[in-house]
Protein backbone atom coordinates (compact mmCIF):
# COMPACT_ATOMS: atom_id res chain seq x y z
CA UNK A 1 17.84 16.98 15.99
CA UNK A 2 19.00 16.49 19.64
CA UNK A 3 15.57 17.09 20.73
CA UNK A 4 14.27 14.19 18.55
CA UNK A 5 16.91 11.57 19.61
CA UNK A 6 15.96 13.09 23.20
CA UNK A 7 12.01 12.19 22.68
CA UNK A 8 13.15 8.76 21.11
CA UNK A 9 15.41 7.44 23.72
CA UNK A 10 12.77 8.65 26.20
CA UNK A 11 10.01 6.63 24.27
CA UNK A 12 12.50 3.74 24.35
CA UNK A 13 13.49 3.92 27.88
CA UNK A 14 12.35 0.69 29.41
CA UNK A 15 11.96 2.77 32.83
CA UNK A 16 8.80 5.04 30.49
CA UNK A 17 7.24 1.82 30.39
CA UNK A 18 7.74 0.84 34.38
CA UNK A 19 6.09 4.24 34.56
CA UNK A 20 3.01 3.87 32.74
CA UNK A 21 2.77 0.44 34.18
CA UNK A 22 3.07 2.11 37.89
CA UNK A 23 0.34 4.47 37.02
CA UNK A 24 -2.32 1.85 35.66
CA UNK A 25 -1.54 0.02 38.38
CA UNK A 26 1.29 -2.61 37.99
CA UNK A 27 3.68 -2.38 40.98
CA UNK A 28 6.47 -4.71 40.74
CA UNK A 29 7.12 -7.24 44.18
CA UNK A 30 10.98 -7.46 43.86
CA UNK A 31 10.70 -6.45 47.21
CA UNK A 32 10.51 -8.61 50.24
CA UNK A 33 8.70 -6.19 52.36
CA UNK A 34 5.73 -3.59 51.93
CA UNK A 35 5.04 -0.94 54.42
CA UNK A 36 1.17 -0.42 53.05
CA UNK A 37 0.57 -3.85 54.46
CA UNK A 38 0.03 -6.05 51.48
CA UNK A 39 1.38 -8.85 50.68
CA UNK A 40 5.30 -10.04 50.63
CA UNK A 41 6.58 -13.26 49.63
CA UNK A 42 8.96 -15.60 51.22
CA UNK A 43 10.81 -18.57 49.76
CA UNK A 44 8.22 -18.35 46.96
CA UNK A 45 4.87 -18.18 49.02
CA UNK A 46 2.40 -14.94 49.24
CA UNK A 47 2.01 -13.74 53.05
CA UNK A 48 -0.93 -11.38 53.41
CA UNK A 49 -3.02 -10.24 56.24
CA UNK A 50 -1.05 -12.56 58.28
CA UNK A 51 -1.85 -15.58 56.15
CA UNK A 52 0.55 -17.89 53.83
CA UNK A 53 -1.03 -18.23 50.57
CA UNK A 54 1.28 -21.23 47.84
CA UNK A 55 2.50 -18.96 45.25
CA UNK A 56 1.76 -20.12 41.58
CA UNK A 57 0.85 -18.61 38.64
CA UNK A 58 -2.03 -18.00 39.03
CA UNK A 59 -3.77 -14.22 41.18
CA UNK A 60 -4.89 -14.29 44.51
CA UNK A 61 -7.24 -11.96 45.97
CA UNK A 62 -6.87 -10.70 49.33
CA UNK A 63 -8.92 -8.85 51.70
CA UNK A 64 -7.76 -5.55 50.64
CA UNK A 65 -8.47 -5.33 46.92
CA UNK A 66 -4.84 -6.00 45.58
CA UNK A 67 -4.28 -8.82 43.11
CA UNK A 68 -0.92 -10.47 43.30
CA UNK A 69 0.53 -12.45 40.61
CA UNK A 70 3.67 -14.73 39.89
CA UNK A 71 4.61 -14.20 36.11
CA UNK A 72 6.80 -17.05 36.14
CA UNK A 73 7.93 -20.34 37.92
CA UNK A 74 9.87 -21.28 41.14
CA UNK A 75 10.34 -18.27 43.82
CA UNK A 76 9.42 -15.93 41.44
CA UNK A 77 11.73 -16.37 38.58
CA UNK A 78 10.63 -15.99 35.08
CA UNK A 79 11.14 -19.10 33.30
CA UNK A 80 14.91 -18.88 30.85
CA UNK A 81 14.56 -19.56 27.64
CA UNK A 82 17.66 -20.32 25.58
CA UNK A 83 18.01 -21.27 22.04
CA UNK A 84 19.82 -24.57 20.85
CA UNK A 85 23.33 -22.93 20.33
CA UNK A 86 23.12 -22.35 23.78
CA UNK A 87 23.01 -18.20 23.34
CA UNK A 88 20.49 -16.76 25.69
CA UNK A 89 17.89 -14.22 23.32
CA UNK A 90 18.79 -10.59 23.62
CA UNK A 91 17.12 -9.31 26.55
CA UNK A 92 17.71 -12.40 28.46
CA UNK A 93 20.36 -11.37 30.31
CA UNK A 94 17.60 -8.75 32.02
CA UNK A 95 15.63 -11.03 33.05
CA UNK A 96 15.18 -10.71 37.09
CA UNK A 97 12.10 -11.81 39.11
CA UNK A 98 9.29 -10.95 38.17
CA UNK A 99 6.54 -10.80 40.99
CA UNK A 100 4.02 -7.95 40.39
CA UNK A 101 0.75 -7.44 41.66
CA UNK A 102 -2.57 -5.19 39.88
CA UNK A 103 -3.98 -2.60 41.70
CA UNK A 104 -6.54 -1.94 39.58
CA UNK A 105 -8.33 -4.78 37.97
CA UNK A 106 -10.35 -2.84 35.23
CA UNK A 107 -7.47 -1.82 33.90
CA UNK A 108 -5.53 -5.08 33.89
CA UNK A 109 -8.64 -7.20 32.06
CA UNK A 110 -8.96 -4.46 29.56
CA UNK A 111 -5.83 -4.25 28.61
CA UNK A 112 -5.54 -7.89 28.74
CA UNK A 113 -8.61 -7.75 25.90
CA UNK A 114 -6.92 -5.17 23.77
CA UNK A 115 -3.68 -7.25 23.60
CA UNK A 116 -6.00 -10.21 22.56
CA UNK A 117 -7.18 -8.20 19.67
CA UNK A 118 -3.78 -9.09 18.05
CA UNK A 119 -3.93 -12.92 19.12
CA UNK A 120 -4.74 -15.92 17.27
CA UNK A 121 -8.03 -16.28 19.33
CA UNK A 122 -8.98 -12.95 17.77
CA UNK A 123 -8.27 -13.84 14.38
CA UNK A 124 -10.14 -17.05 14.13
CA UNK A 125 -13.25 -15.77 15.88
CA UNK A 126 -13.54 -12.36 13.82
CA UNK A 127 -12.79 -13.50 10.15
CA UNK A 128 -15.11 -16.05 10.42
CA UNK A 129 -17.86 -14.10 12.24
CA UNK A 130 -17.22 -11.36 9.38
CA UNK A 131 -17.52 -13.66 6.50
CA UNK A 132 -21.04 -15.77 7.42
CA UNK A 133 -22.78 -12.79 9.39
CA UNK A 134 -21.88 -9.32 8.05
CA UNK A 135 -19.75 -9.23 4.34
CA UNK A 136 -17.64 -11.96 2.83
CA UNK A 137 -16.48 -9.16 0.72
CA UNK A 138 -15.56 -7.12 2.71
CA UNK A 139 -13.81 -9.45 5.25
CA UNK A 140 -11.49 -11.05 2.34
CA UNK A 141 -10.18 -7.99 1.32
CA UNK A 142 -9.18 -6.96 4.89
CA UNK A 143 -7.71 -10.30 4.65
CA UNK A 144 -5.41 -9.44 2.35
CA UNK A 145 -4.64 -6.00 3.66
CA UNK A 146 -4.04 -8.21 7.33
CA UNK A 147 -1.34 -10.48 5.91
CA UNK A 148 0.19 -8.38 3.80
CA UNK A 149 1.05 -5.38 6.41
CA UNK A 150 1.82 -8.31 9.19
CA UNK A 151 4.43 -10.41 6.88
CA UNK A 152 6.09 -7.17 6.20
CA UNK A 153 6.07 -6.84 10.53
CA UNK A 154 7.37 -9.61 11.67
CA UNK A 155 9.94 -9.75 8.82
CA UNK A 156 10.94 -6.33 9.76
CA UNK A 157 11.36 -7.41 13.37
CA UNK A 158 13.53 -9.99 12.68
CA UNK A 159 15.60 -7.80 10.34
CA UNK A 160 15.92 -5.01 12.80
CA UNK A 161 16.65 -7.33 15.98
CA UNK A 162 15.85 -4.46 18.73
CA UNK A 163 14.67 -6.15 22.02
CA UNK A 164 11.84 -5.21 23.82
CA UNK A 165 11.62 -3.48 26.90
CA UNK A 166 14.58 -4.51 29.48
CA UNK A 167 13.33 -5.94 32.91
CA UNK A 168 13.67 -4.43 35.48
CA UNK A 169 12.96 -1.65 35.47
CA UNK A 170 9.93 -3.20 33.35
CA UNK A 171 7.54 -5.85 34.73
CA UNK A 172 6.64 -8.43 31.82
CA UNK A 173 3.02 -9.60 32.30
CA UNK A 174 3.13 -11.68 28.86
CA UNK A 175 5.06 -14.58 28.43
CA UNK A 176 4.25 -15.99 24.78
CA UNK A 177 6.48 -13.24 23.16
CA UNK A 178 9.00 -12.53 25.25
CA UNK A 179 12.00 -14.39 22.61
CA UNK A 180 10.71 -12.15 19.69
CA UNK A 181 11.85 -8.74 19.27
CA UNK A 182 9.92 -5.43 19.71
CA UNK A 183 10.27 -3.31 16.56
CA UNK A 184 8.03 -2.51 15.36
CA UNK A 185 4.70 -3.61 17.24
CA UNK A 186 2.99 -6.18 14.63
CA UNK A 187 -0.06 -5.80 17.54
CA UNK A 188 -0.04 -2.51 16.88
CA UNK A 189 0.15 -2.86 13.14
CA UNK A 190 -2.93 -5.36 13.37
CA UNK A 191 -4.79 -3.32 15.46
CA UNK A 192 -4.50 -0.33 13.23
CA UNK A 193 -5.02 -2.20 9.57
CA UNK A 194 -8.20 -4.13 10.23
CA UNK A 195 -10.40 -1.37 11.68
CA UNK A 196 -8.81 1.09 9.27
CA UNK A 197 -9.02 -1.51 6.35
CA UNK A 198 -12.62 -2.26 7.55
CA UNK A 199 -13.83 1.72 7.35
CA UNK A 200 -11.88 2.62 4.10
CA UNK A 201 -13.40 -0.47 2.64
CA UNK A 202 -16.74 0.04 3.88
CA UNK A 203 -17.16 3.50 2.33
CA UNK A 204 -17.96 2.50 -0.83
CA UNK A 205 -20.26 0.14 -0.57
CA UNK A 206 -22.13 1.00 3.37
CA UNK A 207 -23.92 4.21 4.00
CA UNK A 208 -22.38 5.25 7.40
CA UNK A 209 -20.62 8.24 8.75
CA UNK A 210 -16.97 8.26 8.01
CA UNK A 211 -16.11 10.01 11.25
CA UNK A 212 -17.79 7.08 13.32
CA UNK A 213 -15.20 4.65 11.63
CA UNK A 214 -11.97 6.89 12.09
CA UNK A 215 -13.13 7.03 16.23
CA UNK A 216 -13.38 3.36 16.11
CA UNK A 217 -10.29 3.41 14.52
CA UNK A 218 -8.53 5.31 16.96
CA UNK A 219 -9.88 3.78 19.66
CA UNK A 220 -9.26 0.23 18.89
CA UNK A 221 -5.72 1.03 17.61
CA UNK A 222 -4.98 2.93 20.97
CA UNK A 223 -6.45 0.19 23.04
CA UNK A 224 -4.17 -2.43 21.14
CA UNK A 225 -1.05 -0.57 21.64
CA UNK A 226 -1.46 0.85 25.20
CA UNK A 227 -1.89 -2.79 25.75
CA UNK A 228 1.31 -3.71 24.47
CA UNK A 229 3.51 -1.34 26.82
CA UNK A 230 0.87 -2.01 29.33
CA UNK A 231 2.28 -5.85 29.20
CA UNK A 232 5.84 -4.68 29.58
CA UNK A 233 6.31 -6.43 25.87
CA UNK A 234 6.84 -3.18 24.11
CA UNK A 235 8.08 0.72 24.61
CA UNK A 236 6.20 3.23 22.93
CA UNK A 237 8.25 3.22 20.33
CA UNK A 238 7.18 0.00 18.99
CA UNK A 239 3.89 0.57 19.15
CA UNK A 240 4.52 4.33 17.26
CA UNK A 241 6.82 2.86 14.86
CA UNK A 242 4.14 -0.24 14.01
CA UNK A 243 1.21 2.57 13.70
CA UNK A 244 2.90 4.43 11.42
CA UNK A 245 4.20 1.77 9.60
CA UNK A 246 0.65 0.49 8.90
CA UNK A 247 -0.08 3.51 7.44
CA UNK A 248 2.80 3.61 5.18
CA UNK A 249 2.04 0.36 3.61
CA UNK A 250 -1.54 0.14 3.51
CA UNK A 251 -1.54 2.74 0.74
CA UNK A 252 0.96 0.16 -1.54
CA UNK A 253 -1.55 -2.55 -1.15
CA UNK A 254 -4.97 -0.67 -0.74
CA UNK A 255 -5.28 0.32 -5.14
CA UNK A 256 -4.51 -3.53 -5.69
CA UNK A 257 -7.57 -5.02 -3.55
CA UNK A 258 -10.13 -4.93 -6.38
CA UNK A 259 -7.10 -6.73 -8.63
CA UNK A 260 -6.21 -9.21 -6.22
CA UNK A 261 -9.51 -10.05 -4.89
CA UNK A 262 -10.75 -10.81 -8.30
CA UNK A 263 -8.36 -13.02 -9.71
CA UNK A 264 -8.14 -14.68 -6.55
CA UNK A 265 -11.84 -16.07 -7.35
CA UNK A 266 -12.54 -15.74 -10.91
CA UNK A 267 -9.32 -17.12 -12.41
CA UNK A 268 -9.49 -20.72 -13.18
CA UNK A 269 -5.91 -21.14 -12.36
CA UNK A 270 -5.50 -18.85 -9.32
CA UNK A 271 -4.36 -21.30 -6.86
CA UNK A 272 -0.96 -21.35 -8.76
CA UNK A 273 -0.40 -18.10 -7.84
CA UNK A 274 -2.00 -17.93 -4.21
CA UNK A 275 -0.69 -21.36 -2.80
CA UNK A 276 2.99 -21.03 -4.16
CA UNK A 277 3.36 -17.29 -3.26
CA UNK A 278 3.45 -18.44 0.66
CA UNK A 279 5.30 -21.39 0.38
CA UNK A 280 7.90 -18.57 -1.29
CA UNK A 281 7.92 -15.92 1.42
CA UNK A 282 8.23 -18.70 4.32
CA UNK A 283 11.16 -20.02 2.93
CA UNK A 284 12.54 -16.69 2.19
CA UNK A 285 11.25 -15.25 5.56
CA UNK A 286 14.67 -14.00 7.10
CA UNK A 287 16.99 -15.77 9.07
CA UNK A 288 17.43 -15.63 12.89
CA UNK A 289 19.97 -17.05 14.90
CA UNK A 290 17.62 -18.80 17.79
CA UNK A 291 14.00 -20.01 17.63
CA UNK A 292 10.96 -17.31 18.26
CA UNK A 293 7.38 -17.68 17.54
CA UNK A 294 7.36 -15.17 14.41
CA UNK A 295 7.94 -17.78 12.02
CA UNK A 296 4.96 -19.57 13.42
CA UNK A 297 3.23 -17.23 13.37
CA UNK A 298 3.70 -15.63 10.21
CA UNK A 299 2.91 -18.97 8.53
CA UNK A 300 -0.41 -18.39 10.29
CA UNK A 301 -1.10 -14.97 8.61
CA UNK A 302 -0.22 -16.21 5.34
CA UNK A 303 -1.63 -19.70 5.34
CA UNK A 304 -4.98 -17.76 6.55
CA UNK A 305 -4.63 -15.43 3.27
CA UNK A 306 -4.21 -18.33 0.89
CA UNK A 307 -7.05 -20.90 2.36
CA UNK A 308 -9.62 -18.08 2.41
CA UNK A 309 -8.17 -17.26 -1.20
CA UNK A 310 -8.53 -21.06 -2.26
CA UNK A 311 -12.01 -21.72 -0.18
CA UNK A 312 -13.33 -18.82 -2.25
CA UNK A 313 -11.73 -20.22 -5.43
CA UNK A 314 -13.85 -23.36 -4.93
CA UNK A 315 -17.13 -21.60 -4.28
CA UNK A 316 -16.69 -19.82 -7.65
CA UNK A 317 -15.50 -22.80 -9.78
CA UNK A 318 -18.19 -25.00 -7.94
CA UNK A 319 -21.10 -22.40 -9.75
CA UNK A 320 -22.22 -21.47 -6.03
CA UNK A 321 -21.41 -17.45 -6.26
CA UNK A 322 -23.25 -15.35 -8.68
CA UNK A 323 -22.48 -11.58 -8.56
CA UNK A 324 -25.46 -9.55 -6.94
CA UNK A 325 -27.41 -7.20 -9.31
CA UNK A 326 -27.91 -4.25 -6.75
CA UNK A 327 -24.96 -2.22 -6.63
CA UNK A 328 -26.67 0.63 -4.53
CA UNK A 329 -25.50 1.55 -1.01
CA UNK A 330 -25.93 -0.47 1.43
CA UNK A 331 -27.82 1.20 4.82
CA UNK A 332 -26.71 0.12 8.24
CA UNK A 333 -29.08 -0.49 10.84
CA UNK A 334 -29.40 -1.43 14.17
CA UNK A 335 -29.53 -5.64 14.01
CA UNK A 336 -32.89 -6.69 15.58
CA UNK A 337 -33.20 -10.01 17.42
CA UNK A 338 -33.89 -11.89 14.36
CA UNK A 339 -30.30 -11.20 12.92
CA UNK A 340 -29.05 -11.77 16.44
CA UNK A 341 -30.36 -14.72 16.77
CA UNK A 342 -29.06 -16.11 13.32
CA UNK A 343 -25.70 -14.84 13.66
CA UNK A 344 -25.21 -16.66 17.08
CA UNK A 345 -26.76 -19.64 15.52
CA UNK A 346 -24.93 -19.59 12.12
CA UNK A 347 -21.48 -18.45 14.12
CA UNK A 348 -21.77 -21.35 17.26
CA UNK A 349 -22.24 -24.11 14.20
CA UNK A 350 -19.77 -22.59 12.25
CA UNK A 351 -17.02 -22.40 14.81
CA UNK A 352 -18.22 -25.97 16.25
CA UNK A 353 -17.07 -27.70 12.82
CA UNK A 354 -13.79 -25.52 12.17
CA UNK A 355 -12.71 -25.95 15.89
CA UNK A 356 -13.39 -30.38 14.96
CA UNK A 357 -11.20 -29.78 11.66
CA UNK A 358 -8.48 -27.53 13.65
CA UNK A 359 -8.74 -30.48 17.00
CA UNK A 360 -8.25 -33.33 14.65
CA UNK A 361 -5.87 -31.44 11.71
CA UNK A 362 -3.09 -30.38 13.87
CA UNK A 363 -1.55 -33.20 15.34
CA UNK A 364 -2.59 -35.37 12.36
CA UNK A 365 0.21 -32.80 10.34
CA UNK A 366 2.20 -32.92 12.69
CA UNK A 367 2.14 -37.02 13.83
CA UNK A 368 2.26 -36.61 9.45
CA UNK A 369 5.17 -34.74 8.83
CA UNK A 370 7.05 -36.24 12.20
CA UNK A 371 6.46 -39.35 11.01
CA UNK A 372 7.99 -38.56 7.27
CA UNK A 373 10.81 -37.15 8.79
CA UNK A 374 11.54 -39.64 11.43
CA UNK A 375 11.24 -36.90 14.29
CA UNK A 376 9.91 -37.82 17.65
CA UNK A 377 6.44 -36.26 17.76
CA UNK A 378 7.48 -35.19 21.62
CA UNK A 379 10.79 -33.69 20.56
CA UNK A 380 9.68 -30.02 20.16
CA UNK A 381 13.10 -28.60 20.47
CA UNK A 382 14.48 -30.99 17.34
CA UNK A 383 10.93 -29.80 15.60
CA UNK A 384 11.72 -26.25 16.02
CA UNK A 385 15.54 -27.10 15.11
CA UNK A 386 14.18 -28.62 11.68
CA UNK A 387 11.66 -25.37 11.23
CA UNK A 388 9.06 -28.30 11.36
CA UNK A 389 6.73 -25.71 13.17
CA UNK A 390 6.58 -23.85 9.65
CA UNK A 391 4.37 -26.63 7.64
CA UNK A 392 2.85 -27.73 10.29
CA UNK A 393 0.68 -24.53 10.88
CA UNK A 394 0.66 -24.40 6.60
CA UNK A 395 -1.38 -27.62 6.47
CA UNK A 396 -3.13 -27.40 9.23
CA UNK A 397 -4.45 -23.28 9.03
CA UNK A 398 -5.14 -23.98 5.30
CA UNK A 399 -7.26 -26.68 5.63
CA UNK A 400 -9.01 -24.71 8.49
CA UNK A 401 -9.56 -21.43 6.43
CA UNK A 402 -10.84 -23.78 3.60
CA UNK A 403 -13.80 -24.76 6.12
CA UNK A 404 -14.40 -21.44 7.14
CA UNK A 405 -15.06 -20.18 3.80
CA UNK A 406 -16.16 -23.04 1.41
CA UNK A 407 -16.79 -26.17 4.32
CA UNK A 408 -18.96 -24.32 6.94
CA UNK A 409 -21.02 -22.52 4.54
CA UNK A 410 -22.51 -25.25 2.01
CA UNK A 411 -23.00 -27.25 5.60
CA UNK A 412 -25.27 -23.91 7.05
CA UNK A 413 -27.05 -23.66 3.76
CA UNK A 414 -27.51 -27.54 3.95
CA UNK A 415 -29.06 -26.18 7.31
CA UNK A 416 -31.04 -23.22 6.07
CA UNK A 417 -29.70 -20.91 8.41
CA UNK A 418 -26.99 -19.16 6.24
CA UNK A 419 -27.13 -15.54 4.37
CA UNK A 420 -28.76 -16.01 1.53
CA UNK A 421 -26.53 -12.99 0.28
CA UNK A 422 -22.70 -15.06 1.17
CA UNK A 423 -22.73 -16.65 -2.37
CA UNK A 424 -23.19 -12.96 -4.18
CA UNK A 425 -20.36 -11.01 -2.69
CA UNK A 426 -17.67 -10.46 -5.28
């Protein structure tokens, strides 16, 4: 047992994850000298090879190969965020500055990738390049598997209330999550479910070699959560505790898929069941004593699930999807230009019109709801005070995921360029 709480409170240790950052090549610049030569800073501007470079946010490159990079504002300082009561978040009181520089850039970009595989950007690029170029199918049902393991995260996060990593002796390279707490990794429980989801799923129904999809399992899910502790925005216990968690729950929801996924589309009134069921679990989502971004964000996940559920709905209701006859395998091949060529096209058009309905739909909801409420539509802190953050995203992701999955594609068949096999997949 003492060995155990030994290997947790090393995985815990904020100064593991200074170490791993050390050795991929994050050094932090708390310093105001360096002996190799590089560069030091001085009443917040970069001196290096004998020249005085403005510090800002943004990395400069200097002669000798080493990025530096200000993760935060004036002289260095990460920027203080503190919630309305006036209470500073849990690891604020850590917060120091928070110069670093990269010493290896191939490193810092790909981890910089692999935390994006758990971002917003990800999500509304890959569902919608799943559903119009490779199986609607497919795709919905990792849907479902996505929001259901990442409400469970962030709820469990804000139930558990354990920071992430102290700084020092961590560097934070992220700034986006810093308020929200670290247990467990919801990056690492996204970037375990979808590949996994995607190579369970695809077993039955593609004829590929199951080891192929466990190694791009693992390495995805590695990537994802080396990038987290990478970032300085988890220990690696998060990122253990969110892989394992994954697997834990993905067996509850996994037998249900088939259930779910057809009422979802087949029953007339399934939009009772898949619009309310959100609105429920938002207002139920549990209470935290300062603002963070995993309410927001969580009304993402779930809005997602219920506009593809509803965009679906309408396809089915509308007479466009017919159930295919051919039930065989299906064999995967290397895509040829042709399929190339129509996946870029159907996939640039695609993201043109849900990127017009997401540019125009946000601040319409949110000049909407303002406007019913009597809130000042610049008055972000009395909007998060209010929780008006919450049906903002609702109404505006819904409405989004709608066009992904019933808008876009009647306007590329309209076009001629979309798979003639998108209306048979249920």
């Amino acid at each position: 047992m003492d060995s155990l709480l030994r290997a947790f409170d090393y995985l815990q240790d904020p100064s593991t994850v200074a170490k791993f950052q050390r050795l991929c090549g994050v050094h932090s610049r708390r310093k105001t000298d360096d002996q190799n030569g590089c560069a030091c800073h001085c009443n917040g501007h970069a001196v290096a090879n004998g020249v005085v470079e403005n510090g800002t946010k943004n990395h400069k490159i200097y002669k000798n190969g080493i990025v530096t990079r200000k993760n935060g504002y004036k002289n260095g300082y990460s920027k203080l965020h503190n919630s309305s009561n006036g209470v500073k978040h849990n690891s604020e009181a850590d917060v120091d500055e928070n110069e670093y520089e990269i010493r290896n850039n191939f490193l810092y970009y790909l981890f910089n990738f692999g935390a994006n595989l758990g971002n917003e950007i990800f999500y509304i690029t890959f569902f919608p390049f799943c559903l119009w170029n490779i199986d609607s199918l497919l795709a919905r049902k990792v849907c479902i598997m996505w929001y259901f393991v990442m409400y469970i995260g962030q709820a469990t996060k804000d139930i558990v209330k354990w920071p992430r990593p102290r700084s020092p002796p961590a560097v934070k390279l992220e700034e986006r999550y810093a308020l929200e707490y670290g247990m467990p990794s919801t990056h690492a429980m996204v970037g375990t479910v979808i590949p996994l989801g995607m190579t369970l799923l695809s077993q039955g129904r593609y004829e590929f070699p199951f080891w192929a999809g466990l190694v791009i399992v693992c390495v995805w899910s590695t990537l994802v959560a080396l990038s987290r502790v990478y970032l300085g925005m988890h220990s690696f216990l998060d990122v253990l505790a969110g892989i394992l968690y994954t697997l834990l729950l993905m067996p509850m929801i996994y037998p249900l898929l088939d259930v779910i996924d057809n009422f979802q589309v087949i029953h007339p009134y399934a939009p009772l069941v898949t619009l309310p069921i959100p609105a429920f679990l938002l207002y139920y989502y549990p209470h935290t004593e300062q603002w963070s971004t995993t309410h927001g964000d969580t009304a993402i996940f779930l809005t997602v699930g219920s506009g593809v559920s509803v965009g679906t709905w309408l396809n089915y209701q509308q007479g466009l999807m017919q159930p295919a006859v051919e039930l065989s395998l299906i064999p995967v091949v290397v895509p040829g230009l042709t399929w190339l060529a129509f996946s870029f096209l159907r996939f640039a058009i695609g993201m043109v019109l849900v990127g017009t309905v997401r540019f125009i739909m946000k601040p319409l909801t949110l000049w909407s709801i303002c406007r019913l409420l009597g809130v000042d539509m610049k008055d972000t802190l009395t909007q998060r005070n209010m929780g008006l953050e919450v049906p903002h995203k609702f109404f505006s992701y819904f409405l989004v995921s709608v066009t992904v999955v019933h808008t876009a594609p009647l306007f590329l068949s309209y076009l001629g360029v979309m798979r003639s096999a998108y209306y048979s997949e249920i």
